[in-house]
Protein backbone atom coordinates (compact mmCIF):
# COMPACT_ATOMS: atom_id res chain seq x y z
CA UNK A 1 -15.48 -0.62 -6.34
CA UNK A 2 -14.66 -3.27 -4.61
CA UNK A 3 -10.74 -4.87 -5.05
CA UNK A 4 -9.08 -8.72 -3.09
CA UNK A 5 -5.85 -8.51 -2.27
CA UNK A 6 -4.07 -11.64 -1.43
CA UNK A 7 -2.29 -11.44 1.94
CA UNK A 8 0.68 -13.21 0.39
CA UNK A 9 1.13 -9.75 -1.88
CA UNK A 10 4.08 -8.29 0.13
CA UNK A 11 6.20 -10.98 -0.62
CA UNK A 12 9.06 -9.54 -2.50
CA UNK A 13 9.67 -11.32 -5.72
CA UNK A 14 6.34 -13.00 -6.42
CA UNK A 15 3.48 -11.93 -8.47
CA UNK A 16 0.20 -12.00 -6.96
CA UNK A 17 -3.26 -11.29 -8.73
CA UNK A 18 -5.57 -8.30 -6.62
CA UNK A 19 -9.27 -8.97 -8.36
CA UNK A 20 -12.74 -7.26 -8.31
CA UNK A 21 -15.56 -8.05 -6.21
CA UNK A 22 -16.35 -10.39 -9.34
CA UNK A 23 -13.33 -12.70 -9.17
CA UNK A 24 -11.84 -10.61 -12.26
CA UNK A 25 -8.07 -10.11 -12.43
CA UNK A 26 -7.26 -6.47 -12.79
CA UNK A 27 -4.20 -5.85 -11.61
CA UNK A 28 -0.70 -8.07 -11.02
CA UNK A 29 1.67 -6.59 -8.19
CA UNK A 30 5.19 -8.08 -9.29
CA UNK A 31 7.43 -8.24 -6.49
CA UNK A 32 11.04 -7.18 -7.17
CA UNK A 33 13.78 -9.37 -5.75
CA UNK A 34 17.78 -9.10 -5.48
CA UNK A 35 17.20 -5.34 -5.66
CA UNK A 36 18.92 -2.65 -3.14
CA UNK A 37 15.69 -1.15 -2.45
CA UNK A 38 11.79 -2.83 -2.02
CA UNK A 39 10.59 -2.56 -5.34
CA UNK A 40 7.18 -3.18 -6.74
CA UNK A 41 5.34 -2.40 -10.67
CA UNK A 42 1.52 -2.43 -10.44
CA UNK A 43 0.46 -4.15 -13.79
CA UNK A 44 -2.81 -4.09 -16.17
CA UNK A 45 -3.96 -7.42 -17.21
CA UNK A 46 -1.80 -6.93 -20.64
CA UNK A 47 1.30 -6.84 -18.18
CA UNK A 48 1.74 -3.00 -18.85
CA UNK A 49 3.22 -1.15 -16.14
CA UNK A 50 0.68 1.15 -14.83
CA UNK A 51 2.64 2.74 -11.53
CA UNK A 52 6.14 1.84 -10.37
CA UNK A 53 6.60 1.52 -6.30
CA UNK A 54 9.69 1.85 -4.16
CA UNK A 55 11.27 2.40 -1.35
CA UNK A 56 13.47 6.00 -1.25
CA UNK A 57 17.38 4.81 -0.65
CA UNK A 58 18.54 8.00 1.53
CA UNK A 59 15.96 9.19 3.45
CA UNK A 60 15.84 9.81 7.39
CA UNK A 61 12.43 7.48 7.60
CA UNK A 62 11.50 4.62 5.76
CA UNK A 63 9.95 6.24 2.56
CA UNK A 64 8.21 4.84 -0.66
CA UNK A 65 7.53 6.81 -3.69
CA UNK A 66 4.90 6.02 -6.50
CA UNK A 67 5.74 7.09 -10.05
CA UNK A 68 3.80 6.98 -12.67
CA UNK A 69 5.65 6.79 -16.23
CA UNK A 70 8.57 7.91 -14.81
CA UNK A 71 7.32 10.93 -12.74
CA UNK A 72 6.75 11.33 -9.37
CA UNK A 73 3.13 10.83 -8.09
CA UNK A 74 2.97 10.40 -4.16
CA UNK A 75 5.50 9.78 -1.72
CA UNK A 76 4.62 7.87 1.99
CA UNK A 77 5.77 8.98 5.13
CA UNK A 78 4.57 7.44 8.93
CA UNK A 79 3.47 11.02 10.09
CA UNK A 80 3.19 10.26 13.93
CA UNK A 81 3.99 7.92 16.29
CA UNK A 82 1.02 5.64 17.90
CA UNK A 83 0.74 2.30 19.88
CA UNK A 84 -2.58 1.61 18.93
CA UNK A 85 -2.74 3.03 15.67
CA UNK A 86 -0.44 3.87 12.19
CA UNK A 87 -0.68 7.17 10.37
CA UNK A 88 0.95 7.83 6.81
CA UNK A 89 1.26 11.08 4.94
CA UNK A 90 0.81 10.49 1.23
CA UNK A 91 1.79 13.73 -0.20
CA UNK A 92 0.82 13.48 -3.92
CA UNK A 93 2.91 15.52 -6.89
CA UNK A 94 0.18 17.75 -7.12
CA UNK A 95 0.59 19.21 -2.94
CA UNK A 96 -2.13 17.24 -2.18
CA UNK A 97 -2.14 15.07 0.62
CA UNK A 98 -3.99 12.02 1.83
CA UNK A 99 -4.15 10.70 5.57
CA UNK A 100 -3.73 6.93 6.08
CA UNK A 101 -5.04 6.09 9.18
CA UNK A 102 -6.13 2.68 11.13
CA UNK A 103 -4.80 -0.08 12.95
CA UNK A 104 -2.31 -0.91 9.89
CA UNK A 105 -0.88 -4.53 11.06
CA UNK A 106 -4.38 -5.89 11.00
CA UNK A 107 -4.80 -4.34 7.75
CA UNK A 108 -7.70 -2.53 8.94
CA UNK A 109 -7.23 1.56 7.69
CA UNK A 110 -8.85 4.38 6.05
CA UNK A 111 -7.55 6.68 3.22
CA UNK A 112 -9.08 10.03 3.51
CA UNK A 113 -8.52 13.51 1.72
CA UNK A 114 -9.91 16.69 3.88
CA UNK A 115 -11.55 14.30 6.14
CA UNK A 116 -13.46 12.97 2.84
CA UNK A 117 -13.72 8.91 3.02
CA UNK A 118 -11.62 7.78 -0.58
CA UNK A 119 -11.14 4.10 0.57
CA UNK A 120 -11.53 1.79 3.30
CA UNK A 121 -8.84 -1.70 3.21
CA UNK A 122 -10.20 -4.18 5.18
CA UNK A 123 -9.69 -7.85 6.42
CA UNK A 124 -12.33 -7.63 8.77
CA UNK A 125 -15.21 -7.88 6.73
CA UNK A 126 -13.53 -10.86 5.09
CA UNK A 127 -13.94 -14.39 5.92
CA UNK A 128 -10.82 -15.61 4.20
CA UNK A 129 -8.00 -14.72 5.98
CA UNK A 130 -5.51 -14.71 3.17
CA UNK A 131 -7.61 -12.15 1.78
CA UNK A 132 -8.21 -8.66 2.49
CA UNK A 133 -10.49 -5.94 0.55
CA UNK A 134 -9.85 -2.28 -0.85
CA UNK A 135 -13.02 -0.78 -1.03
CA UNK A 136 -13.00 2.22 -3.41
CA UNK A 137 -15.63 4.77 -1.85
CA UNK A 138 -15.59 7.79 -4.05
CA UNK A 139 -16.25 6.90 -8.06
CA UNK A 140 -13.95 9.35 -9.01
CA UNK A 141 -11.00 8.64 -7.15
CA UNK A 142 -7.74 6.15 -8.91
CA UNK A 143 -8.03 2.73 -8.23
CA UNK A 144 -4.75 1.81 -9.02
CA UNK A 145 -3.37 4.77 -6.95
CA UNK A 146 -5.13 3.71 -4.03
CA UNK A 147 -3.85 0.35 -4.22
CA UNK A 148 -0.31 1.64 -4.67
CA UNK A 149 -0.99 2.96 -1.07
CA UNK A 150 -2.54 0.21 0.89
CA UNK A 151 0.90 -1.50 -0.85
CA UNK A 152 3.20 0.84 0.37
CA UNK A 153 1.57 1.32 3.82
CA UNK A 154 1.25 -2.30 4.41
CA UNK A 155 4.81 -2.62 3.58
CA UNK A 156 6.21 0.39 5.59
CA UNK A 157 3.88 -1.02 8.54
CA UNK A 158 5.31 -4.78 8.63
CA UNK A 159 8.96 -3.57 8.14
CA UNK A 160 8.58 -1.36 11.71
CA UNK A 161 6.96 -4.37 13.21
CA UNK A 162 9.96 -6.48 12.05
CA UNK A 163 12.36 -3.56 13.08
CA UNK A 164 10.73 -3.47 16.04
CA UNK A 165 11.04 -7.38 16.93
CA UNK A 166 14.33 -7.84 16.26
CA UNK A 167 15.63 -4.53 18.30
CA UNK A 168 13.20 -6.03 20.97
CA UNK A 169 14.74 -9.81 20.67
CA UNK A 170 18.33 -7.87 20.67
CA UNK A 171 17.61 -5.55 24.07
């Protein structure tokens, strides 16, 4: 399964469209603005809220948490530091746990359970620039899970960068 996010989808406070590898909407990330906390709500086509994403208030590292009608379903964590690459724990209700791996600020990363390939997000095989794709690998995996990741590791991954700028412009 194939999925097109726009690159425009971490915006906070706008909705943006992710489609199939048909041009199909299938699911609406709405952006939540004015709020304390980065907030997100991954949406059907019907607008019915299918996961709820955002970011932990107290927590020593930036943290997001995906819920599902109200109860927990993963949290995101950056589980090492790397120059040349990002790596996420996404420790799922269950005590499962998923690695997030890849060079995250080009959007270019792997989600993987027990070294198992789940799904690949990807600008590079993408002409459009504005565009990048979520490539669902296993049949049986959640799609809209998996795109509640790539969502919450983009966003963890572009808020260090910015962190990182501005302590940089401020040294």
């Amino acid at each position: 399964m194939r999925f097109l996010v726009r690159d425009r989808l971490l915006g906070i406070g706008d909705d943006y469209w992710i489609e199939d590898e048909h041009g199909q909407k299938v699911f609406l990330v709405d952006g939540k603005a004015m709020r304390l906390r980065d907030t997100f709500e991954l949406k059907d086509t019907q607008g019915r809220v299918l996961i709820d994403i955002h970011q932990k208030m107290f927590a020593l590292r930036d943290t997001m948490v995906i819920e599902r009608d109200g109860e927990g379903l993963a949290t995101i964590r950056r589980k090492r530091l790397s120059l040349l690459r990002n790596h996420y724990r996404v420790s799922l209700a269950d005590g499962t746990e998923l690695d997030v791996s890849g060079k995250i600020l080009d959007r270019e990363f792997a989600v993987e359970y027990d070294d198992e390939l789940l799904a690949v997000i990807s600008r590079r095989r993408l002409h459009v620039r504005e565009t990048y794709g979520v490539d669902v690998v296993r049949e049986d995996a959640d799609p809209a899970l998996l795109i509640a990741v790539a969502v919450c590791v983009i966003h963890l991954a572009e808020k260090e960068r910015e962190d990182w700028s501005t302590a940089r412009s401020a040294g």
